[in-house]
N, C-alpha and C. Protein backbone atom coordinates (compact mmCIF):
# COMPACT_ATOMS: atom_id res chain seq x y z
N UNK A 1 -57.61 -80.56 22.62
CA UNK A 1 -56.20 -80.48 22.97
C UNK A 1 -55.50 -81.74 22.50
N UNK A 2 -54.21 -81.82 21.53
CA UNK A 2 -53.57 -82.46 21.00
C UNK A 2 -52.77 -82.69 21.92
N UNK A 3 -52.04 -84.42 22.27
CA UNK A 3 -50.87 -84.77 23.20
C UNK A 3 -49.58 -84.83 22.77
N UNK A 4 -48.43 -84.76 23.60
CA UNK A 4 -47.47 -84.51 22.86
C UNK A 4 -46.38 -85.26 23.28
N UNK A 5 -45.45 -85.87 22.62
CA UNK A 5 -44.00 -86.25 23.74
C UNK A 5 -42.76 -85.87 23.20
N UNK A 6 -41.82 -85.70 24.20
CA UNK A 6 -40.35 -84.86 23.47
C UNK A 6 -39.79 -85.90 23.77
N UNK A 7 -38.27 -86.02 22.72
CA UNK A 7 -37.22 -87.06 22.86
C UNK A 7 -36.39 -86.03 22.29
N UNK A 8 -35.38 -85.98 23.00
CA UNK A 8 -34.16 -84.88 23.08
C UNK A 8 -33.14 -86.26 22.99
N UNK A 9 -32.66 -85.84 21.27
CA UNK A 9 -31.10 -87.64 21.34
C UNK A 9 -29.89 -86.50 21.28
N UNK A 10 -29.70 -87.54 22.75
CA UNK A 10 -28.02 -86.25 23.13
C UNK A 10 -27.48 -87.36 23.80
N UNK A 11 -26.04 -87.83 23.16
CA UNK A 11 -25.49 -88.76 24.00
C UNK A 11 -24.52 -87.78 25.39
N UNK A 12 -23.95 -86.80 25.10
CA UNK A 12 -23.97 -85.99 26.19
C UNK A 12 -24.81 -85.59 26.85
N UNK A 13 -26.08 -85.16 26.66
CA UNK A 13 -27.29 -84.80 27.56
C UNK A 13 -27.58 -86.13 28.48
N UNK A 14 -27.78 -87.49 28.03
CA UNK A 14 -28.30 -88.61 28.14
C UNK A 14 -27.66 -88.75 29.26
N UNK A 15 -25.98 -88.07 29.33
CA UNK A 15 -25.37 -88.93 30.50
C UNK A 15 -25.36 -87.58 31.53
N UNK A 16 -26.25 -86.81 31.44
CA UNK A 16 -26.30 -85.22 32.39
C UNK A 16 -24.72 -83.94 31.93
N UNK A 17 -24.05 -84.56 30.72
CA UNK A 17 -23.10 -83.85 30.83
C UNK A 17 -23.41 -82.50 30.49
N UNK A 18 -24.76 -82.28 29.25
CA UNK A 18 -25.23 -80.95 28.88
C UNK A 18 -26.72 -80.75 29.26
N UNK A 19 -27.00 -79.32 29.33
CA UNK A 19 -28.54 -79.04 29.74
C UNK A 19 -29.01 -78.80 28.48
N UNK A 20 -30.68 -79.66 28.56
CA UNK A 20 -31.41 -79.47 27.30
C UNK A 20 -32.34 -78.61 27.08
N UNK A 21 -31.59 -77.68 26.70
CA UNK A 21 -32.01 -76.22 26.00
C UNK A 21 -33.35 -76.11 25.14
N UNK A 22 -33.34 -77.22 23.83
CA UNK A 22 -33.78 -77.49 22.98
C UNK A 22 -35.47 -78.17 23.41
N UNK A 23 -34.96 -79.17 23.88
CA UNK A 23 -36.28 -79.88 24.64
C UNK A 23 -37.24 -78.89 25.32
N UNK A 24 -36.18 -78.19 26.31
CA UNK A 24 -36.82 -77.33 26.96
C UNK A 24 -38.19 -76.24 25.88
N UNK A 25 -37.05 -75.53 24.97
CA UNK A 25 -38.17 -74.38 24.30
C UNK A 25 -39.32 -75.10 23.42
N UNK A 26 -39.41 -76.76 23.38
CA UNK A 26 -40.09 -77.20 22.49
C UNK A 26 -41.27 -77.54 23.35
N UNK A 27 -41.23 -78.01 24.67
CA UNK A 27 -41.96 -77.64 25.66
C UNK A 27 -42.65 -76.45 26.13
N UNK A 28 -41.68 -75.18 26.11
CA UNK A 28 -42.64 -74.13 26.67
C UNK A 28 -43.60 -73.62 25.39
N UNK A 29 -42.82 -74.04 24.13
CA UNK A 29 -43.80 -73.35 22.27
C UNK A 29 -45.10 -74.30 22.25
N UNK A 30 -44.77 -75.71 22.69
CA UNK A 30 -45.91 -76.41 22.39
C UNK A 30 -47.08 -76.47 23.28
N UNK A 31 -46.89 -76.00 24.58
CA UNK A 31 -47.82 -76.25 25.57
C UNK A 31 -48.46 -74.83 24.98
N UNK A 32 -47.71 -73.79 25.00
CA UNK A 32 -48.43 -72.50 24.68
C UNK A 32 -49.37 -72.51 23.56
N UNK A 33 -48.98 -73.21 22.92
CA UNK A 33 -49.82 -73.51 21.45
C UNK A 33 -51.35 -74.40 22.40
N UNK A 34 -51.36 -75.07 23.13
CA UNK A 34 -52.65 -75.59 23.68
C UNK A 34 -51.87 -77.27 23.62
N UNK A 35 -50.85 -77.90 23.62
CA UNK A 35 -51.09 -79.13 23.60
C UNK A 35 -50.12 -79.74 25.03
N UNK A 36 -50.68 -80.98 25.18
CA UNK A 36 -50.24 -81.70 26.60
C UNK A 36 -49.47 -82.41 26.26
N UNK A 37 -48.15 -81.94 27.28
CA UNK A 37 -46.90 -82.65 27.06
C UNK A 37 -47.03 -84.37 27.89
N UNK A 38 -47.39 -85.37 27.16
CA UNK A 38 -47.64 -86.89 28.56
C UNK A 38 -46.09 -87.18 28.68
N UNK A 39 -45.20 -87.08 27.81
CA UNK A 39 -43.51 -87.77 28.27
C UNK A 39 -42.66 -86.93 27.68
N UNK A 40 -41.63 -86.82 27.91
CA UNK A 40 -40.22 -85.82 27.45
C UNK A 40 -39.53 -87.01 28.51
N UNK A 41 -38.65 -86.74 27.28
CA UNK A 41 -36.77 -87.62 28.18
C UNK A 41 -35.57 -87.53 26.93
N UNK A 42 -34.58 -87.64 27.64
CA UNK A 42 -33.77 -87.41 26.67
C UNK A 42 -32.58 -88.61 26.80
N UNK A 43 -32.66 -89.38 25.74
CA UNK A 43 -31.40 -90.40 25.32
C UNK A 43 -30.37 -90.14 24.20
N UNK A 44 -29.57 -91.12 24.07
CA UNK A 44 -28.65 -91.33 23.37
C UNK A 44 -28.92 -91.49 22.17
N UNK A 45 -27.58 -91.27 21.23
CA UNK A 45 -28.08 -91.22 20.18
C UNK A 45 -27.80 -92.93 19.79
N UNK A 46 -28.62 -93.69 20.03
CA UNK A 46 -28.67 -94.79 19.52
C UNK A 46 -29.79 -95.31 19.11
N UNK A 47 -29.89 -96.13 17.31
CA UNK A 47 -30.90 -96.52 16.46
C UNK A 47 -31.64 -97.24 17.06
N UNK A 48 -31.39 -98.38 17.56
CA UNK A 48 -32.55 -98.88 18.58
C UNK A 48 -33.36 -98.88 19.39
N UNK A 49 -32.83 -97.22 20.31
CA UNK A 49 -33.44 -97.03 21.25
C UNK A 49 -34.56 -95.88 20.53
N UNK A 50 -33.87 -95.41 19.96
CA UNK A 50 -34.55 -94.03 19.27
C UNK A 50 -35.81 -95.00 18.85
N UNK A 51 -35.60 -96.18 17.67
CA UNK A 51 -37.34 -96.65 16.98
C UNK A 51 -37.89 -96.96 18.57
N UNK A 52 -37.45 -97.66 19.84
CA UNK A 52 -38.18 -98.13 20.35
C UNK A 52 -39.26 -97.80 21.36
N UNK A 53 -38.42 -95.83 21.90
CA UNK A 53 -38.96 -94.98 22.36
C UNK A 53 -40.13 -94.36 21.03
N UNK A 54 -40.13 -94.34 20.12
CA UNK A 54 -40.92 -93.77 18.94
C UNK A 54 -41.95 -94.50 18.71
N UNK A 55 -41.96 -95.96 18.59
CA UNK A 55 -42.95 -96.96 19.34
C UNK A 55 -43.59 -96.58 20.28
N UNK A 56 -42.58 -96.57 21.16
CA UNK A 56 -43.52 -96.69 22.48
C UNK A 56 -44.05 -95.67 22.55
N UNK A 57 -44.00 -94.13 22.48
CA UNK A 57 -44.52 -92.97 22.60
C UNK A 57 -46.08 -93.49 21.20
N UNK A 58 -45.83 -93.38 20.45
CA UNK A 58 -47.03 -93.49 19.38
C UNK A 58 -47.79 -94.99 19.80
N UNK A 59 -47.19 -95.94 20.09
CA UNK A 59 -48.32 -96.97 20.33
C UNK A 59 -48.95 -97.38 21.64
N UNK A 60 -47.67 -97.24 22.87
CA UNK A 60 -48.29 -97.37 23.89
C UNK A 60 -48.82 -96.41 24.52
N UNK A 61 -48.28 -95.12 24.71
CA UNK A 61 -48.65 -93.91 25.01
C UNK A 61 -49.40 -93.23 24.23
N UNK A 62 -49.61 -93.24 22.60
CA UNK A 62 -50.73 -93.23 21.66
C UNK A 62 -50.48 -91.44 21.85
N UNK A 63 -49.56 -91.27 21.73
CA UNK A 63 -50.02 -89.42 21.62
C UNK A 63 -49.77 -89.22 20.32
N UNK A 64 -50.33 -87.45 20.48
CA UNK A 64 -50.89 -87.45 18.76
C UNK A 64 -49.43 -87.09 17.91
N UNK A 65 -48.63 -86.36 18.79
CA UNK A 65 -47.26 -85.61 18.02
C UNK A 65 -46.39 -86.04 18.70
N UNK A 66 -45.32 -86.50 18.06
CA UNK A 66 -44.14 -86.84 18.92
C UNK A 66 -42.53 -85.29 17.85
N UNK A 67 -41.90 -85.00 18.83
CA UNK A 67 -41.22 -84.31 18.22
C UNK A 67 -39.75 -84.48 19.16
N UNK A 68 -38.92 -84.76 17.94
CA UNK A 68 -37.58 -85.18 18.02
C UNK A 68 -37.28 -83.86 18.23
N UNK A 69 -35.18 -83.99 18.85
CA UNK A 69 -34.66 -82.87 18.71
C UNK A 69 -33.03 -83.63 18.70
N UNK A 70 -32.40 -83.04 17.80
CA UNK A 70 -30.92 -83.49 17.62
C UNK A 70 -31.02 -84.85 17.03
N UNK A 71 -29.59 -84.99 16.39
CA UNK A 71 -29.29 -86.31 15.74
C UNK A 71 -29.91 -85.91 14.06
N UNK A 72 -29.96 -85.02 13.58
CA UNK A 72 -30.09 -84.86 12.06
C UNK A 72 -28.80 -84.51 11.48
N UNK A 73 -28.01 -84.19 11.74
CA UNK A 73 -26.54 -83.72 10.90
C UNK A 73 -25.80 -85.05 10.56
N UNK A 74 -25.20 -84.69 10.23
CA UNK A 74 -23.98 -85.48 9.26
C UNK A 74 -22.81 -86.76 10.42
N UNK A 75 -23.07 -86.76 11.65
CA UNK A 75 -22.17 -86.62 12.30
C UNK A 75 -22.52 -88.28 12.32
N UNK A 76 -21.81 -88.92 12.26
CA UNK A 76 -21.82 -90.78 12.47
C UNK A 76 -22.92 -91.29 13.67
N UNK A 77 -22.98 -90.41 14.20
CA UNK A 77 -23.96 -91.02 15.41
C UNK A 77 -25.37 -90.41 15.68
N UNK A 78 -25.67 -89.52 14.48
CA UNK A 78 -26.82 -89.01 13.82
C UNK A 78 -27.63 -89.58 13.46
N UNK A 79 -28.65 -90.33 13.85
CA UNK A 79 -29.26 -91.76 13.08
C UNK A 79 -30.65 -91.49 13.31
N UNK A 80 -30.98 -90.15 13.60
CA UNK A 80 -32.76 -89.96 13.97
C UNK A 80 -33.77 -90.01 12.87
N UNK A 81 -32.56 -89.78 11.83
CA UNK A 81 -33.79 -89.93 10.41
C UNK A 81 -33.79 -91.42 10.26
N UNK A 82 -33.21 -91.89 10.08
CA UNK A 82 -33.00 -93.08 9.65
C UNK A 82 -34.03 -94.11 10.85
N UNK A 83 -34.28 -94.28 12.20
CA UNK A 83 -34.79 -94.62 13.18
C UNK A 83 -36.50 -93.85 12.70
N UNK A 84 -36.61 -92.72 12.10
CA UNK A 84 -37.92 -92.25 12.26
C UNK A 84 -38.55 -92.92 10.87
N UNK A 85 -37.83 -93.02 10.03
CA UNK A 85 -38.20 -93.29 8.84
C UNK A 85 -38.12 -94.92 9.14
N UNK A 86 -37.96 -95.70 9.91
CA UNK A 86 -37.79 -97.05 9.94
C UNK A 86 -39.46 -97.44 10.47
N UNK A 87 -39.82 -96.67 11.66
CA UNK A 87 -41.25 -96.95 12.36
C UNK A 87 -42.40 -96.40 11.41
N UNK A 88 -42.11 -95.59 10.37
CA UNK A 88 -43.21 -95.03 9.63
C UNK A 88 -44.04 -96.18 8.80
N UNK A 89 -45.08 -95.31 9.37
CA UNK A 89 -46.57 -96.20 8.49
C UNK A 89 -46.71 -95.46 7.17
N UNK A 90 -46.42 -94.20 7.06
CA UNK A 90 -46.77 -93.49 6.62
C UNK A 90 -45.49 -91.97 6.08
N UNK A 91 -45.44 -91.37 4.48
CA UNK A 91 -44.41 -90.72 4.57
C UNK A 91 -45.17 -88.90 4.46
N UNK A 92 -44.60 -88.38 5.48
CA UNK A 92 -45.02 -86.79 5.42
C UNK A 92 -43.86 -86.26 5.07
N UNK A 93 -42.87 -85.69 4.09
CA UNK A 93 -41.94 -84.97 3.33
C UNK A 93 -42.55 -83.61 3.44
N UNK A 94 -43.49 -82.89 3.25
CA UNK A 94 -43.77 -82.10 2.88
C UNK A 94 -43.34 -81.36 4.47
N UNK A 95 -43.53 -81.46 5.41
CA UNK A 95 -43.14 -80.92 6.51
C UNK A 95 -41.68 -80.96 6.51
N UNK A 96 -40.86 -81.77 6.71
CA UNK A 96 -39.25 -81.85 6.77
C UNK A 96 -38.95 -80.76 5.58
N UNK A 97 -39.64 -80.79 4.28
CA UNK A 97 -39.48 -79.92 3.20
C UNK A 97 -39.45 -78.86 3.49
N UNK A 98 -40.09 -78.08 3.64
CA UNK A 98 -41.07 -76.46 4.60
C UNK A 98 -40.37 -76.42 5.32
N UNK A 99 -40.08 -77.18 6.52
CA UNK A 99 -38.30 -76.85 7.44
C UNK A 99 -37.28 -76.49 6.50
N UNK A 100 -36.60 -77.08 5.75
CA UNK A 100 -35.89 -76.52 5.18
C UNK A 100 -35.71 -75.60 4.44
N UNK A 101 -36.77 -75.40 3.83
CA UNK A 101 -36.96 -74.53 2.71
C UNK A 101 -37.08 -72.86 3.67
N UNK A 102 -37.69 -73.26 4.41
CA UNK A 102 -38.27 -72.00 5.31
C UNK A 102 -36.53 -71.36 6.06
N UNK A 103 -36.22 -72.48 6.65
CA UNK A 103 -34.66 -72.36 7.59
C UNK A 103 -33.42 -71.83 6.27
N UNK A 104 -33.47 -72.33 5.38
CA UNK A 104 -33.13 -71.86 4.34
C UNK A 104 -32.61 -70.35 3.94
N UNK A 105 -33.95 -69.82 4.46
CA UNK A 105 -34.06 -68.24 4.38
C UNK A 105 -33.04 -67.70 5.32
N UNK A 106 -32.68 -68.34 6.75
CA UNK A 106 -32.11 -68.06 7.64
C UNK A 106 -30.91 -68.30 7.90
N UNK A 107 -30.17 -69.17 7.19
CA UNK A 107 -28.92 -69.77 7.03
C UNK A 107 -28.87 -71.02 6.14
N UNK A 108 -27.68 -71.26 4.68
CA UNK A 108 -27.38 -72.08 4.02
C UNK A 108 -27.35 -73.28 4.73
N UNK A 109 -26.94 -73.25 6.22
CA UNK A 109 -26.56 -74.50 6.48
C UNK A 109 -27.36 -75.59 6.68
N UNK A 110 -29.41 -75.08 6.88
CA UNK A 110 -30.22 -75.41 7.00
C UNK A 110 -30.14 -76.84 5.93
N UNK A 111 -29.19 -76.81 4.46
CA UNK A 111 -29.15 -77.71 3.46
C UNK A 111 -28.59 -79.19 3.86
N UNK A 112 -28.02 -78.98 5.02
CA UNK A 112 -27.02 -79.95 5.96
C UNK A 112 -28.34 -80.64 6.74
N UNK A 113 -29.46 -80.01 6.77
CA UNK A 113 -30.98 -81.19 7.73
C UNK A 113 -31.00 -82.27 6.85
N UNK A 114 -30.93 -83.73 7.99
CA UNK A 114 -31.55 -84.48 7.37
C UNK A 114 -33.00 -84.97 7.95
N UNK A 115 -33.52 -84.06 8.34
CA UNK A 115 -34.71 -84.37 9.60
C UNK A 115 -35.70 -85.12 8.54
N UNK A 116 -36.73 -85.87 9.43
CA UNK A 116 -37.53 -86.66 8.91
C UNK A 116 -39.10 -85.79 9.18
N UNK A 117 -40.07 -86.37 8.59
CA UNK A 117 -41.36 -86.24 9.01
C UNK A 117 -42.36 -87.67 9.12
N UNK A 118 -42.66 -88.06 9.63
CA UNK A 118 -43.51 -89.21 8.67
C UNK A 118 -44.43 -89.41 10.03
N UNK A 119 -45.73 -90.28 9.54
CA UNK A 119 -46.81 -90.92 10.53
C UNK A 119 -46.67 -92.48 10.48
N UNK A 120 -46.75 -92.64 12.24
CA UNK A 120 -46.62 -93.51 12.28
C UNK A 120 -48.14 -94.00 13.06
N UNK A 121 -48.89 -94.80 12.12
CA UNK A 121 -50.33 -94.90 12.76
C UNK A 121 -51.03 -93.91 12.71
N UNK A 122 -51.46 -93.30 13.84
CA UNK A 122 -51.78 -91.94 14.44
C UNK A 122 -51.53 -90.96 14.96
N UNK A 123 -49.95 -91.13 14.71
CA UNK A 123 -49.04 -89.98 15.84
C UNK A 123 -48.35 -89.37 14.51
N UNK A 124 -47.81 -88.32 14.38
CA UNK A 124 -47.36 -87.27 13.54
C UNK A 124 -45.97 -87.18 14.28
N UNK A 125 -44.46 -87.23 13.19
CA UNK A 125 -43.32 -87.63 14.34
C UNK A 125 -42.69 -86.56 13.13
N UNK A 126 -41.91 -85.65 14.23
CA UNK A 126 -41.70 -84.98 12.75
C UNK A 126 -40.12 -84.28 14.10
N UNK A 127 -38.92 -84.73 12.99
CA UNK A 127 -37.48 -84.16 13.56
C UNK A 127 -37.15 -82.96 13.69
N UNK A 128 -36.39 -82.36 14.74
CA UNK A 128 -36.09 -80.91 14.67
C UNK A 128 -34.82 -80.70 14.90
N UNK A 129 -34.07 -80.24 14.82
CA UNK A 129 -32.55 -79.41 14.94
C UNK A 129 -32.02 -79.59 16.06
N UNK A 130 -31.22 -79.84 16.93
CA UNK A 130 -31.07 -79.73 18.26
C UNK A 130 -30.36 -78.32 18.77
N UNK A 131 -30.25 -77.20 18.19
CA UNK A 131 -30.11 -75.78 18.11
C UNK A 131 -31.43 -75.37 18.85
N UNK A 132 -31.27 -74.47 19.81
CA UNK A 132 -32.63 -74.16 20.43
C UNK A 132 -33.24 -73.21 19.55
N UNK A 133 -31.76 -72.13 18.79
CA UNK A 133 -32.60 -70.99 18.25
C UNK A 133 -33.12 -71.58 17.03
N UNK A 134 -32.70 -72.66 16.37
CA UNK A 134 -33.42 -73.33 15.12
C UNK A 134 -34.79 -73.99 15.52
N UNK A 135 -34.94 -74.46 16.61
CA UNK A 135 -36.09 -75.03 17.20
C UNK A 135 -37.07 -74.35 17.37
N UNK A 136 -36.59 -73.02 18.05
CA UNK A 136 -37.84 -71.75 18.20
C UNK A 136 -38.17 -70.83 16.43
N UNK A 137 -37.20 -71.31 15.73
CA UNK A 137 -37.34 -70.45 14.44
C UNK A 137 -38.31 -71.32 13.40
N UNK A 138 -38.04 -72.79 13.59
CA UNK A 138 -38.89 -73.42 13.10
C UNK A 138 -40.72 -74.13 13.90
N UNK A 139 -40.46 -74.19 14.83
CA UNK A 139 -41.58 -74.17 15.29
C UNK A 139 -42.76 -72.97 14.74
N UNK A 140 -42.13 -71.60 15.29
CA UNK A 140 -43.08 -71.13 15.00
C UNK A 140 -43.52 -70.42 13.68
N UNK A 141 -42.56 -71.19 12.78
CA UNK A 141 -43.13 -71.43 11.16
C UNK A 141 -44.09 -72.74 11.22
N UNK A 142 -44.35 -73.93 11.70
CA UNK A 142 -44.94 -75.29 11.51
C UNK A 142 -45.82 -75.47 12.45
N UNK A 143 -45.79 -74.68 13.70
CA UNK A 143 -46.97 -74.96 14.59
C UNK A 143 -48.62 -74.56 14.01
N UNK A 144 -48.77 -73.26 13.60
CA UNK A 144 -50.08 -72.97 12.66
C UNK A 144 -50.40 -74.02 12.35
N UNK A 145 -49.98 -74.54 11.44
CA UNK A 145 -50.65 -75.60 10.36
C UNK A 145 -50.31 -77.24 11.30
N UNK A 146 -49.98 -77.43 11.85
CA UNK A 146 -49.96 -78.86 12.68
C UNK A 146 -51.19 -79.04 12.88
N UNK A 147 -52.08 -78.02 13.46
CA UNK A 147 -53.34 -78.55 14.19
C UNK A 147 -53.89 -78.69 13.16
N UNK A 148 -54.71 -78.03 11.84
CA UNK A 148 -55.14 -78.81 11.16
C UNK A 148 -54.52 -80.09 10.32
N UNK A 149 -53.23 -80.04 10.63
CA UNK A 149 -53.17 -81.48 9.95
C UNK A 149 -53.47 -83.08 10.86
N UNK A 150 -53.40 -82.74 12.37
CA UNK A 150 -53.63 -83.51 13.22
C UNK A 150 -55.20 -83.63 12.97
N UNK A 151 -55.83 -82.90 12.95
CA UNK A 151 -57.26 -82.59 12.83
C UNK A 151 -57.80 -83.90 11.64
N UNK A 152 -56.65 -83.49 10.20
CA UNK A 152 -57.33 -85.10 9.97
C UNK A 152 -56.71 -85.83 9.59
N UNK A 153 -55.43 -86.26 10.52
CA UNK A 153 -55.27 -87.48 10.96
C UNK A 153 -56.21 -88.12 11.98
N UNK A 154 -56.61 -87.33 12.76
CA UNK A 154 -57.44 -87.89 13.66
C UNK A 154 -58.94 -87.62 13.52
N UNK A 155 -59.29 -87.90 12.12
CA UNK A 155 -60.47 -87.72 11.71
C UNK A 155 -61.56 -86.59 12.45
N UNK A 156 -60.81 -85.21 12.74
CA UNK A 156 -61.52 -84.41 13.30
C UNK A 156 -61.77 -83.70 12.56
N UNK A 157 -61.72 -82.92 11.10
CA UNK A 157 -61.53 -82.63 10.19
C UNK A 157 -61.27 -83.27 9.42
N UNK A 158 -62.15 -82.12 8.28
CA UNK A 158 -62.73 -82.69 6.55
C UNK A 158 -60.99 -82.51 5.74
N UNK A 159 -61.23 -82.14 5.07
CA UNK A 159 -60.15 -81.90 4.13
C UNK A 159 -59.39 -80.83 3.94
N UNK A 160 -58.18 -80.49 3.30
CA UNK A 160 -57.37 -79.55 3.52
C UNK A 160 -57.53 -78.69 2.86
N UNK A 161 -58.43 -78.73 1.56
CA UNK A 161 -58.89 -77.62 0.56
C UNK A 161 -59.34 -76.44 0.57
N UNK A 162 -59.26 -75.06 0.80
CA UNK A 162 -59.60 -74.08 1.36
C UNK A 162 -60.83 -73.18 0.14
C-alpha cells in the first residue's frame, strides 16, 4: 500500500468560504485504488507555502504521492506549477503530458493546464485541475499506471519494459 497526501490551493477554500469538492473525490478515487491518505489540508494559493507544504509532505512525512488540486490556470495567483517545479529533484513531463493530451479529448480547454509532474526524492507530486469532474476524469485515466511507476521509484520493481 502506497501513502498519500492532498493539498487542495484555494484561497477561498483556505479561508472556509468554499467546500472542497475536488480534494474530496481525490480522496474517495485514491483510497479505493488501495492507497493511505497520512495528510490532506487545504491552503492558499501562495508560492511559499505551497514549496513548503510539498517539502514537508515528501520529506518529513516521506509519503510516496503527493497530489495537488487547483492553482494551474492562468489566473495571477496560480503558482502551483511553478512551486512544484521549484522542489523537484527530478522532472516527470510525461504524466502532466498524458493529462493533457488525454483531457484534450474532453474539452479544448484542457490546452489552458499548466499542471506539473515531477519527483521530488521519493515522492511522485503530480498537479491536478481543481474541477472535481476534471479530477475524477483524469484520475481514472493515471491511476492504472501510478502504481507501477511508484513501484520503481521505490525500488519495488524492475523496469517498465513489457
Amino acid at each position: 500500500m502506497f501513502t498519500a497526501g492532498i493539498i487542495t490551493l484555494s484561497d477561498k477554500g483556505s479561508r472556509g468560504e468554499r467546500v472542497d469538492e475536488s480534494g474530496r473525490v481525490i480522496e474517495e478515487m485514491i483510497q479505493e485504488a488501495g492507497y493511505e491518505v497520512k495528510h490532506k489540508e487545504i491552503i492558499p494559493d501562495d508560492l511559499n507555502l505551497i514549496e513548503e507544504k510539498l517539502i514537508e509532505y515528501s520529506d518529513v512525512h516521506q509519503v510516496d504521492l503527493i497530489l495537488t488540486t487547483g492553482g494551474t490556470g492562468f489566473s495571477p495567483r496560480d503558482v502551483t506549477p511553478e512551486a512544484t517545479e521549484k522542489v523537484a529533484t527530478r522532472r516527470v513531463p510525461g504524466i502532466a503530458e498524458a493529462m493533457r493530451a488525454y483531457s484534450m479529448t474532453i474539452t479544448k480547454r484542457a490546452m489552458l493546464s499548466r499542471a506539473a509532474s515531477v519527483i521530488r526524492n521519493n515522492t511522485l507530486i503530480i498537479n491536478l485541475p481543481g474541477s472535481p469532474k476534471a479530477v475524477k476524469e483524469i484520475l481514472d485515466y493515471i491511476l492504472p499506471e501510478l502504481d507501477h511507476g511508484l513501484k520503481i521509484l521505490k525500488n519495488l520493481d524492475g523496469e517498465c519494459a513489457r
